[in-house]
C-alpha atoms as a PDB file:
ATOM      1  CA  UNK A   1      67.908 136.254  46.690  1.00  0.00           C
ATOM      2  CA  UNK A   2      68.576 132.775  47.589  1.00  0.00           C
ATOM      3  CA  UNK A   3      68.743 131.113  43.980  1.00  0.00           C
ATOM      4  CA  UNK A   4      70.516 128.110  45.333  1.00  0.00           C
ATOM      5  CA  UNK A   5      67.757 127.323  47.771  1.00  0.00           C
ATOM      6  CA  UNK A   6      65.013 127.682  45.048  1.00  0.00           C
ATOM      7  CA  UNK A   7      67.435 125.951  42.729  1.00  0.00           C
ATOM      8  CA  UNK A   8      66.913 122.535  45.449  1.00  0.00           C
ATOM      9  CA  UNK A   9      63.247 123.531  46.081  1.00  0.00           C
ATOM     10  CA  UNK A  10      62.643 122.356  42.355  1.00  0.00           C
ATOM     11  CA  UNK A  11      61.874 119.000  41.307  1.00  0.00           C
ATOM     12  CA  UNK A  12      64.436 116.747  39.798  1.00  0.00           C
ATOM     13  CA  UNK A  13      63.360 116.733  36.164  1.00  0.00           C
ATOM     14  CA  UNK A  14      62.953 120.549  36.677  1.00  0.00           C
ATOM     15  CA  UNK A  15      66.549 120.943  37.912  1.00  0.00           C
ATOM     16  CA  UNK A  16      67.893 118.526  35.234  1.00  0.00           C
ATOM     17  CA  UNK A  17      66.224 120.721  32.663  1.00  0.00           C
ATOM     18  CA  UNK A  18      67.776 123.839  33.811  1.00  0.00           C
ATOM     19  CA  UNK A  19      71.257 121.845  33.340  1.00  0.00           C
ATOM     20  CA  UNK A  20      71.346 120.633  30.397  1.00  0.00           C
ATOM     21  CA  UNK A  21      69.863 123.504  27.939  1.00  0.00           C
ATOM     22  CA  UNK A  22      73.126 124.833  27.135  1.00  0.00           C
ATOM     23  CA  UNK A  23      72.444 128.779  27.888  1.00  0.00           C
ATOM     24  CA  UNK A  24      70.409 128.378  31.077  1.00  0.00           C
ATOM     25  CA  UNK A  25      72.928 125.904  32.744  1.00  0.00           C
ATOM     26  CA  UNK A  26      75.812 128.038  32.364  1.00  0.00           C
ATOM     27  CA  UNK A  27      73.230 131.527  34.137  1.00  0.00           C
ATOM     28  CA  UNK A  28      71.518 128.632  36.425  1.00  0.00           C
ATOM     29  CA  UNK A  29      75.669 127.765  37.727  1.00  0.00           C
ATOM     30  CA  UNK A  30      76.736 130.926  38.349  1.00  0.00           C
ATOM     31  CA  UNK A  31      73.337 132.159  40.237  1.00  0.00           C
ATOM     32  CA  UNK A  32      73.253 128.956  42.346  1.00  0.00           C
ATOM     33  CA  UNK A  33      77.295 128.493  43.258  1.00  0.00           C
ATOM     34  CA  UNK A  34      77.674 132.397  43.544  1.00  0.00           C
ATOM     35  CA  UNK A  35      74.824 132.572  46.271  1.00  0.00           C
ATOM     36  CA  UNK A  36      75.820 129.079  48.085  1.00  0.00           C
ATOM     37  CA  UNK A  37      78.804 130.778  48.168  1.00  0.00           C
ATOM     38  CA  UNK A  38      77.500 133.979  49.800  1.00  0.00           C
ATOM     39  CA  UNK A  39      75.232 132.950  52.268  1.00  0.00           C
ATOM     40  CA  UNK A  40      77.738 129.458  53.513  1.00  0.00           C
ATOM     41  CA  UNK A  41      80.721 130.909  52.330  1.00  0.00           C
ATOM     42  CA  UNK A  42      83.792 128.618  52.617  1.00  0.00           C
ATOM     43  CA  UNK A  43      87.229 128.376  50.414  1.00  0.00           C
ATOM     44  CA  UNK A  44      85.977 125.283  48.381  1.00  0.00           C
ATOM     45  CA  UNK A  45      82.949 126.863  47.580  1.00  0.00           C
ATOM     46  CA  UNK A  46      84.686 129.891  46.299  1.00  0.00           C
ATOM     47  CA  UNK A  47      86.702 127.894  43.987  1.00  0.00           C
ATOM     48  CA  UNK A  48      84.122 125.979  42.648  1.00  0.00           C
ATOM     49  CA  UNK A  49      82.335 129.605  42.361  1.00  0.00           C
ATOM     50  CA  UNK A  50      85.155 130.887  40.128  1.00  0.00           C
ATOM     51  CA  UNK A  51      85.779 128.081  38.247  1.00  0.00           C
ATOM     52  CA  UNK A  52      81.777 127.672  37.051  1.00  0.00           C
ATOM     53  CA  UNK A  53      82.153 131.776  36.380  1.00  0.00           C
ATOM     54  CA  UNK A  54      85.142 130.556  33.706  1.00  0.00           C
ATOM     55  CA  UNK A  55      83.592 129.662  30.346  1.00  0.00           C
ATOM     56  CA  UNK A  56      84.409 125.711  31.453  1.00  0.00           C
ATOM     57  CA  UNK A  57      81.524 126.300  33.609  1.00  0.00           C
ATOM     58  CA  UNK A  58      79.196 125.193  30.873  1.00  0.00           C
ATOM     59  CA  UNK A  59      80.990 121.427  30.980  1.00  0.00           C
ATOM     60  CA  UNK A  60      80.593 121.679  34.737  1.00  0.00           C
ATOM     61  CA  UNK A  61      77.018 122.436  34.293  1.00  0.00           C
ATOM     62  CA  UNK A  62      76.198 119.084  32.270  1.00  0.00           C
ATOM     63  CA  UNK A  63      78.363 117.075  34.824  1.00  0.00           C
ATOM     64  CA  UNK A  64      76.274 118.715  37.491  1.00  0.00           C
ATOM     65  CA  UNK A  65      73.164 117.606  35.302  1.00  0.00           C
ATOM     66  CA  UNK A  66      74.151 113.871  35.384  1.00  0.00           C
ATOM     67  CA  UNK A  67      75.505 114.335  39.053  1.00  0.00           C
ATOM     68  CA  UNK A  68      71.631 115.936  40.291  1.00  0.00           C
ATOM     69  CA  UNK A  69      69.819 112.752  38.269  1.00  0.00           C
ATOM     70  CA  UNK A  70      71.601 110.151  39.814  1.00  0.00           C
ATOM     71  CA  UNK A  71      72.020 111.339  43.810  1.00  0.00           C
ATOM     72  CA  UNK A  72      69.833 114.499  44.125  1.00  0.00           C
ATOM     73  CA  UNK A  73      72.674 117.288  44.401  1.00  0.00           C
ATOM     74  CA  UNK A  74      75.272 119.347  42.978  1.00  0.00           C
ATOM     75  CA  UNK A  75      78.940 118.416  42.521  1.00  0.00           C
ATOM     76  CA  UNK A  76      81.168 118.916  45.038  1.00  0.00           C
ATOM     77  CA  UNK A  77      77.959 120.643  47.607  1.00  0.00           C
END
């Protein structure tokens, strides 16, 4: 499934949300990077992918959180 196309189909408050409860950011990162990173592929992608899959993911998450509210999109997509 495309979870990183849903992911962007959401509205803003909806994908802020999913970032910042602690849990659900950390599942909502690894679904959405992991299947960027399937169907675009690419060697930053990948790294991002693996380093959001590390338990440091969870800070990445909230960054992404912040990142989404002020211009719309993930860090580093």
């Amino acid at each position: 499934m495309n979870f990183d196309t849903l992911f962007h189909k959401q509205n803003k408050i909806i994908q802020v949300i999913l970032l910042l409860i602690p849990f659900v950011n950390y599942i909502t990162e690894i679904l959405v990077r992991w299947s960027s990173f399937l169907r675009k592929g690419g060697a930053l992608r990948l790294v991002i992918s693996i380093i959001v899959t590390i338990p440091t993911g969870i800070i990445i998450g909230w960054l992404d959180a912040i990142w989404t509210l002020v211009f719309n999109k993930l860090l580093l997509e």
